[in-house]
PDB file of N, CA and C in Angstrom:
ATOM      1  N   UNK A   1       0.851  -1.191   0.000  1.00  0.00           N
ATOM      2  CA  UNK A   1       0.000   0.000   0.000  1.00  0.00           C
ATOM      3  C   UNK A   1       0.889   1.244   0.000  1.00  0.00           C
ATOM      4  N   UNK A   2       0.405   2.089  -1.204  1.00  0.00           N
ATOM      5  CA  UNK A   2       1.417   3.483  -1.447  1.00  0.00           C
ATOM      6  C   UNK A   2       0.855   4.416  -0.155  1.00  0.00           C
ATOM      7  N   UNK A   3       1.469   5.210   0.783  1.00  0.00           N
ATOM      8  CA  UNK A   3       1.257   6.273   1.702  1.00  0.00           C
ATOM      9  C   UNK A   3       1.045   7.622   0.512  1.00  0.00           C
ATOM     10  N   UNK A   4       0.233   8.056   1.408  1.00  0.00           N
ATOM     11  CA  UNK A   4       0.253   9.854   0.370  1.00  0.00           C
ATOM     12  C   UNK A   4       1.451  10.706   1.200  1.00  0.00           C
ATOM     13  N   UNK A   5       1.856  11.667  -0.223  1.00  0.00           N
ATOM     14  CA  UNK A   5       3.206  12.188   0.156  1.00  0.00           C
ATOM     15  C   UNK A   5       2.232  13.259   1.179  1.00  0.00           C
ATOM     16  N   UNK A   6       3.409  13.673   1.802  1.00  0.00           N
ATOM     17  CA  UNK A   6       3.296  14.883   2.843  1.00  0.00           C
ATOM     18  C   UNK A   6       3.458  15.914   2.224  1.00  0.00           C
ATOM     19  N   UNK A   7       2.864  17.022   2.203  1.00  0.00           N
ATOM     20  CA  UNK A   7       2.834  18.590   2.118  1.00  0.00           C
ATOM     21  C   UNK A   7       3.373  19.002   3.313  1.00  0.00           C
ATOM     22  N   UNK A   8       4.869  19.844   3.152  1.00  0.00           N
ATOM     23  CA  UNK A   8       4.545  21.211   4.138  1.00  0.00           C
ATOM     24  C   UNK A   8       4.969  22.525   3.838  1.00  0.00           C
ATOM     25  N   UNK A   9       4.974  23.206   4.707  1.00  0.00           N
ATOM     26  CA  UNK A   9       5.362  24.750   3.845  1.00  0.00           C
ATOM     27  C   UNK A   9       6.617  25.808   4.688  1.00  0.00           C
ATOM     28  N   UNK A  10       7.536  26.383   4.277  1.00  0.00           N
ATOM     29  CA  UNK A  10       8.766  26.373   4.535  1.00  0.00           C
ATOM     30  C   UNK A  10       8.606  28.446   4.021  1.00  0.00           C
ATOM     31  N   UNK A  11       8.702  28.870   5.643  1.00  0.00           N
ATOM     32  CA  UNK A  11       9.575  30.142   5.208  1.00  0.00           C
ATOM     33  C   UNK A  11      11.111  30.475   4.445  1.00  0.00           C
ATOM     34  N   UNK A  12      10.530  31.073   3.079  1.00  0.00           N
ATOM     35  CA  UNK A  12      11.830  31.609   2.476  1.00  0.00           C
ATOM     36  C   UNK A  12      12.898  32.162   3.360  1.00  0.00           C
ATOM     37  N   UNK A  13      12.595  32.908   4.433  1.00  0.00           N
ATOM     38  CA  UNK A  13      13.252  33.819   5.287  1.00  0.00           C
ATOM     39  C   UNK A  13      13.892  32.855   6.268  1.00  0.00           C
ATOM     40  N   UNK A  14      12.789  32.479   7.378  1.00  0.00           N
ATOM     41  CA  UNK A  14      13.545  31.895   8.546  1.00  0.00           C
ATOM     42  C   UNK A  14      13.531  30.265   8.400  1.00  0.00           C
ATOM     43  N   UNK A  15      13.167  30.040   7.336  1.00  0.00           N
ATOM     44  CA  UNK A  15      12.738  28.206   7.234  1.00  0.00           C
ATOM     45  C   UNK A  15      12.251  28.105   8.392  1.00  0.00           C
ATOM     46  N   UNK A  16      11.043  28.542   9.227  1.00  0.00           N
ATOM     47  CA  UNK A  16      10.368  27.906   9.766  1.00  0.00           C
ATOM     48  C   UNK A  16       8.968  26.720   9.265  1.00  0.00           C
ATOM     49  N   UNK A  17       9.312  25.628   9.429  1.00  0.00           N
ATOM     50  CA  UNK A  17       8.340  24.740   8.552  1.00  0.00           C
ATOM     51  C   UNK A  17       6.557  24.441   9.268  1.00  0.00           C
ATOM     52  N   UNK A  18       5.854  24.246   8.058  1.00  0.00           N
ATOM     53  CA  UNK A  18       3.824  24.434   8.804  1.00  0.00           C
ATOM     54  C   UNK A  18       3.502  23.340   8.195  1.00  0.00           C
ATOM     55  N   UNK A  19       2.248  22.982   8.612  1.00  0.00           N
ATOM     56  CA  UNK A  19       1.565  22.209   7.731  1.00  0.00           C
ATOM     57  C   UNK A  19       0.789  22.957   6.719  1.00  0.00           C
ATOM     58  N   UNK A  20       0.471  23.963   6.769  1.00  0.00           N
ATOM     59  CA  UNK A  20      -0.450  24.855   6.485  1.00  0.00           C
ATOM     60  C   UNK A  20       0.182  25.764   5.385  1.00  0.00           C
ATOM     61  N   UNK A  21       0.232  26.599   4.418  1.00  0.00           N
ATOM     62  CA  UNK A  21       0.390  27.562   4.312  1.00  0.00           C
ATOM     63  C   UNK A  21      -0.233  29.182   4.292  1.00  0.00           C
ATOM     64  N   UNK A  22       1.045  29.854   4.685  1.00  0.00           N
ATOM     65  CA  UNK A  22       0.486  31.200   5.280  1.00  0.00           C
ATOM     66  C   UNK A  22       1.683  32.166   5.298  1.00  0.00           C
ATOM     67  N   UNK A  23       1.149  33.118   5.793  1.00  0.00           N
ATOM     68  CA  UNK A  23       2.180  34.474   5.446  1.00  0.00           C
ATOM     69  C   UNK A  23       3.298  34.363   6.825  1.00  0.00           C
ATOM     70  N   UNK A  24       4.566  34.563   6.130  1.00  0.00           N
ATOM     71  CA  UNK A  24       5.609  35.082   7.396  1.00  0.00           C
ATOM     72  C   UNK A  24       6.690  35.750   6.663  1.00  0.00           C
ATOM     73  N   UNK A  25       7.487  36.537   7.775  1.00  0.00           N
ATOM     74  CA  UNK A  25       7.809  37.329   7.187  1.00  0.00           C
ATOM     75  C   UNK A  25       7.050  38.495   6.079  1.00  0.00           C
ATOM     76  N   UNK A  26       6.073  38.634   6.164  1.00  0.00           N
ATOM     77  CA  UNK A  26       5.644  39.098   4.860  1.00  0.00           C
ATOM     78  C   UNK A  26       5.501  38.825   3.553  1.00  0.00           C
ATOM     79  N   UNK A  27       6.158  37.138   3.541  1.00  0.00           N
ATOM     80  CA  UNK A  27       6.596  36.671   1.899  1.00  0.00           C
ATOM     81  C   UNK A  27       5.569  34.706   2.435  1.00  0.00           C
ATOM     82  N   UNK A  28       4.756  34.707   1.290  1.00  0.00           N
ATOM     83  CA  UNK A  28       3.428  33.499   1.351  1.00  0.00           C
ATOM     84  C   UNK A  28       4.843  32.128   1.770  1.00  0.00           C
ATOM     85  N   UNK A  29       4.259  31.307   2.158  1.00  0.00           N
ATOM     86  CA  UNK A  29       5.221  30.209   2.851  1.00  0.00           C
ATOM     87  C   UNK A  29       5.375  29.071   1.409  1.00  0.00           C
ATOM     88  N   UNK A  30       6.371  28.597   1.242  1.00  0.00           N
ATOM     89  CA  UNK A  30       6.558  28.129  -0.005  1.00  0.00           C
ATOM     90  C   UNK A  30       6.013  26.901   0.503  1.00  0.00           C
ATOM     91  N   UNK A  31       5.593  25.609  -1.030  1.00  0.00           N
ATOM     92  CA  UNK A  31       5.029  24.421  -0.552  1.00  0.00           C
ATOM     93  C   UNK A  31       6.507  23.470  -0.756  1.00  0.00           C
ATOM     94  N   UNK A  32       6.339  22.500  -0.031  1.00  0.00           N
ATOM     95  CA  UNK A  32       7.471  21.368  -0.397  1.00  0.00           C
ATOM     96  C   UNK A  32       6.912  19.995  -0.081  1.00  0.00           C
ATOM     97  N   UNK A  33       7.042  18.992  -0.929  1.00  0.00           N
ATOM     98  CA  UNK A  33       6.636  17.702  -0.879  1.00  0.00           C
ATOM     99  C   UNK A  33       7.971  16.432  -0.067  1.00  0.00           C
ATOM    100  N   UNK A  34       7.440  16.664   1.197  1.00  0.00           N
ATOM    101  CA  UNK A  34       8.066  16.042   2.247  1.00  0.00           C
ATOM    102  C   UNK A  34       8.295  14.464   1.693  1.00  0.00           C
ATOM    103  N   UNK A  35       7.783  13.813   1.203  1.00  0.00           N
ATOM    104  CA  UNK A  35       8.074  12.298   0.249  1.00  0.00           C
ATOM    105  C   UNK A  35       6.590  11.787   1.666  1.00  0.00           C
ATOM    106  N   UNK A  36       6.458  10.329   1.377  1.00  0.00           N
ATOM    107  CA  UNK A  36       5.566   9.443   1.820  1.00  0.00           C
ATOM    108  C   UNK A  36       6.687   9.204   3.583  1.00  0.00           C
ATOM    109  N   UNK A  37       5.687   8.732   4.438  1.00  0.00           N
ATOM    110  CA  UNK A  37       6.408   8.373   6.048  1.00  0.00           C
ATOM    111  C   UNK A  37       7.677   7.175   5.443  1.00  0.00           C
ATOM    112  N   UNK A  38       8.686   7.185   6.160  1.00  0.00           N
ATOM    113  CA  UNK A  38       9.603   6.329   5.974  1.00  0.00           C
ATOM    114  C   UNK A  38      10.528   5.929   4.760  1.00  0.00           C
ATOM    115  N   UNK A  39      10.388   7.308   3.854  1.00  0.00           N
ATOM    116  CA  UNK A  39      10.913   6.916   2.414  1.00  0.00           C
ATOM    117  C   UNK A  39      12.152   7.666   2.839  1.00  0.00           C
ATOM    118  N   UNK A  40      13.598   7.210   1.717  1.00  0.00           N
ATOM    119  CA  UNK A  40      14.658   7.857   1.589  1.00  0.00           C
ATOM    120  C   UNK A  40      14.563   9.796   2.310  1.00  0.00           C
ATOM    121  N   UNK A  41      13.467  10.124   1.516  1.00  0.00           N
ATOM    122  CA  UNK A  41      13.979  11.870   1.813  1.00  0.00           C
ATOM    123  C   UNK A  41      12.824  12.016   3.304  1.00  0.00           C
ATOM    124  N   UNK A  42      12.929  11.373   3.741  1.00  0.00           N
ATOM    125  CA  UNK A  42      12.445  11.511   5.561  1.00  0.00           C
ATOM    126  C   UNK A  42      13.513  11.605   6.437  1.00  0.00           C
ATOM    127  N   UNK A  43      14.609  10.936   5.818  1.00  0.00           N
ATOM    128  CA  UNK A  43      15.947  10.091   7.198  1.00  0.00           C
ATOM    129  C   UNK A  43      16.536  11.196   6.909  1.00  0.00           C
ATOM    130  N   UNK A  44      17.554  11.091   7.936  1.00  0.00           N
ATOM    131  CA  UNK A  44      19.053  11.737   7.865  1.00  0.00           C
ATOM    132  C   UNK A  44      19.758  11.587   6.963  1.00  0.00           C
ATOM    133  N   UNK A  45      20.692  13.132   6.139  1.00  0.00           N
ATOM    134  CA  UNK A  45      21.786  12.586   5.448  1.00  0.00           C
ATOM    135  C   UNK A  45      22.897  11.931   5.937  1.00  0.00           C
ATOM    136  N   UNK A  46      23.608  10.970   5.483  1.00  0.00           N
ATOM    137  CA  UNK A  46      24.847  10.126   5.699  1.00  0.00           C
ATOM    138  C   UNK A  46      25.846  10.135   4.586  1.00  0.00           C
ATOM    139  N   UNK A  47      26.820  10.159   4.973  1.00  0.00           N
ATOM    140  CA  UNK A  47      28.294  10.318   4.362  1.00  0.00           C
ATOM    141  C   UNK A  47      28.343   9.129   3.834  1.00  0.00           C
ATOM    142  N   UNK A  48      29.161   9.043   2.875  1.00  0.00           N
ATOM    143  CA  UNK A  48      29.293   7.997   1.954  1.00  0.00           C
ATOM    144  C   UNK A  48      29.881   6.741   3.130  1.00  0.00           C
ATOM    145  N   UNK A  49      30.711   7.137   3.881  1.00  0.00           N
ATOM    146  CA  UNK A  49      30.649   5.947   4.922  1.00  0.00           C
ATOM    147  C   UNK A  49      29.974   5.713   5.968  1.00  0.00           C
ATOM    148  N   UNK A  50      28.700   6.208   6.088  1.00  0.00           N
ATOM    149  CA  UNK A  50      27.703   5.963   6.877  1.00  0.00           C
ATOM    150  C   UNK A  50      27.607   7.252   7.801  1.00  0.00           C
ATOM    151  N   UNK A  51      28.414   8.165   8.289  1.00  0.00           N
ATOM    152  CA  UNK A  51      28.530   8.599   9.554  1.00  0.00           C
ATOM    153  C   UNK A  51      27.719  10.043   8.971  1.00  0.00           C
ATOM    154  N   UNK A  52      26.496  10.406  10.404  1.00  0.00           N
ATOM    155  CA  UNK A  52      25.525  11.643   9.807  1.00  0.00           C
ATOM    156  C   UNK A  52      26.381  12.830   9.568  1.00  0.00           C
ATOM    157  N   UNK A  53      25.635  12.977   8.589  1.00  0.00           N
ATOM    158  CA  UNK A  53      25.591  14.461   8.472  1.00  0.00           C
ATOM    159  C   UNK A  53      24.845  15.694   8.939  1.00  0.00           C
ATOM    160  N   UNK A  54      23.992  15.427   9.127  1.00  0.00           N
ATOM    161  CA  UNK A  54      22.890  16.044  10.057  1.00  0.00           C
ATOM    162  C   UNK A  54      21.408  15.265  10.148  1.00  0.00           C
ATOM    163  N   UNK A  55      20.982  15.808  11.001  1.00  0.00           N
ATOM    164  CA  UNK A  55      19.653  15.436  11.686  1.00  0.00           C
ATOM    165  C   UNK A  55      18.484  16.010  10.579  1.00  0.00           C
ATOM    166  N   UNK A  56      19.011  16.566  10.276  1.00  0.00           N
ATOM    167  CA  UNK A  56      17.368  17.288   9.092  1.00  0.00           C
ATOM    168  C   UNK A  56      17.400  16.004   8.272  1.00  0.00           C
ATOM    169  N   UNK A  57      15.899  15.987   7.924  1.00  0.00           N
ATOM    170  CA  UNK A  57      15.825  15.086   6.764  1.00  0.00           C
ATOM    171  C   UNK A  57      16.084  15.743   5.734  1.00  0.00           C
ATOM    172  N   UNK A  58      16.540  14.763   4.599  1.00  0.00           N
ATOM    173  CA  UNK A  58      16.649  14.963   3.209  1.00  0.00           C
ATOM    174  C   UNK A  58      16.057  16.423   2.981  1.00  0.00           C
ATOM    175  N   UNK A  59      14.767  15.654   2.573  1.00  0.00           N
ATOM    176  CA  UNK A  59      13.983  16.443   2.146  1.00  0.00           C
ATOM    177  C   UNK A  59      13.718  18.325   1.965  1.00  0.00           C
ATOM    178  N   UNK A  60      14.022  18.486   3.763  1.00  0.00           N
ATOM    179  CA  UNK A  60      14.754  20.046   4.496  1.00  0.00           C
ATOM    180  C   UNK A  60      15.699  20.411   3.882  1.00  0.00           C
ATOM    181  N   UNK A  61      16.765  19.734   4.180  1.00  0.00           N
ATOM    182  CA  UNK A  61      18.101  20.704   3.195  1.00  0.00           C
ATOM    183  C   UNK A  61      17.287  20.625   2.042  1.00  0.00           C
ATOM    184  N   UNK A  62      17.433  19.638   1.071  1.00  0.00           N
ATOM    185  CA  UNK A  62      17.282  20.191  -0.631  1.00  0.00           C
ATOM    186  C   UNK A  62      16.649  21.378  -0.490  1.00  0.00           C
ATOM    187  N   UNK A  63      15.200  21.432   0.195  1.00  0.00           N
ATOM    188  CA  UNK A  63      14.705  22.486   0.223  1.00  0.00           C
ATOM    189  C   UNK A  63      15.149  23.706   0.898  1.00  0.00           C
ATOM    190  N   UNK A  64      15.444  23.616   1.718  1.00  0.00           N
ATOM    191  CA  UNK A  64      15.964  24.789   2.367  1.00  0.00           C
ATOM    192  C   UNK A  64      17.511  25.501   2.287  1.00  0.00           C
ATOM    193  N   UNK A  65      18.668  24.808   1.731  1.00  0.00           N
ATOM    194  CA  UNK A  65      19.812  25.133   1.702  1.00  0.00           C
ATOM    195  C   UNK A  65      19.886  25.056   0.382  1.00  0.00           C
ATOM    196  N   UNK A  66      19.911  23.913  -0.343  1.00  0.00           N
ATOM    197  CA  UNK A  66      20.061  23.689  -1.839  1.00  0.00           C
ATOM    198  C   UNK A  66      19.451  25.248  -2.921  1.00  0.00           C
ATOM    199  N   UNK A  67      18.178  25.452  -2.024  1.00  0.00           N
ATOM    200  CA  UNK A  67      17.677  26.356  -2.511  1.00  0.00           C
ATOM    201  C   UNK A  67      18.077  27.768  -2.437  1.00  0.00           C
ATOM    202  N   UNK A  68      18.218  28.181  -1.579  1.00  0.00           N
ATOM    203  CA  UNK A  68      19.735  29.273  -1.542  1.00  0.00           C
ATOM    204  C   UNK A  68      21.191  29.088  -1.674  1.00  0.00           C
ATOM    205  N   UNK A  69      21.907  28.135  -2.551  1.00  0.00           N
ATOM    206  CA  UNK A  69      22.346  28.016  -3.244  1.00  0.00           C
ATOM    207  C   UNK A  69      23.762  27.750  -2.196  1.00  0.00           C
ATOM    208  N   UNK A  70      23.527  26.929  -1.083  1.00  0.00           N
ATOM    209  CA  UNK A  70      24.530  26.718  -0.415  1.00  0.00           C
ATOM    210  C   UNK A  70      24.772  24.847  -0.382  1.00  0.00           C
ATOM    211  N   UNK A  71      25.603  24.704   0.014  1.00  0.00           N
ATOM    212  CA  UNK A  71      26.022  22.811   0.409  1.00  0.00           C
ATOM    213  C   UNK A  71      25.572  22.455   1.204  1.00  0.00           C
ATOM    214  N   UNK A  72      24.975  20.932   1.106  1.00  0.00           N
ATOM    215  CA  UNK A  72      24.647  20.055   1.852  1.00  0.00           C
ATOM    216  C   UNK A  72      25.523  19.417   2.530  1.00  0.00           C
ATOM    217  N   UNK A  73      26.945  18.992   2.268  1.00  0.00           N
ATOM    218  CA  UNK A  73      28.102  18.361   2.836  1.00  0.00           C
ATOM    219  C   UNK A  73      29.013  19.023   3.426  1.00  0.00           C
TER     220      UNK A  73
END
C-alpha cells in the first residue's frame, strides 16, 4: 500500500516549517513535498561511509539550503 506524500510549507526567510500555508515574514510560505512516512527523503543525510551528516531530513536541506544556493556536505 502506497502512503500519500506529505505537504509542508517552509519560510523563504527563517525556514520555519507548517503544515499549512500562510504568510511570514511578509513573503506566502513556499510548498514542499516532504516524500511518503519512511521513504529515503524523511531520514538523515549520511556520508558515503555511513557517519551523519545532520539530523534534518533529506527532504529540508534540498529544500531549504540547496535552494539558496549553499552545500549540503
Amino acid at each position: 500500500m502506497e502512503h500519500a506524500h506529505r505537504i509542508v510549507y517552509v519560510c523563504p526567510v527563517c525556514l520555519l516549517v507548517s503544515d499549512r500555508q500562510e504568510m511570514h515574514h511578509d513573503q506566502l510560505m513556499s510548498e514542499c513535498d516532504a516524500g511518503a512516512p519512511g521513504d529515503e527523503r524523511s531520514k538523515p543525510i549520511l556520508s558515503p561511509d555511513g557517519e551523519l551528516v545532520t539530523h534534518a531530513p533529506r527532504w529540508w536541506v534540498e529544500r531549504c539550503f540547496l535552494q539558496h544556493g549553499k552545500s549540503k556536505a
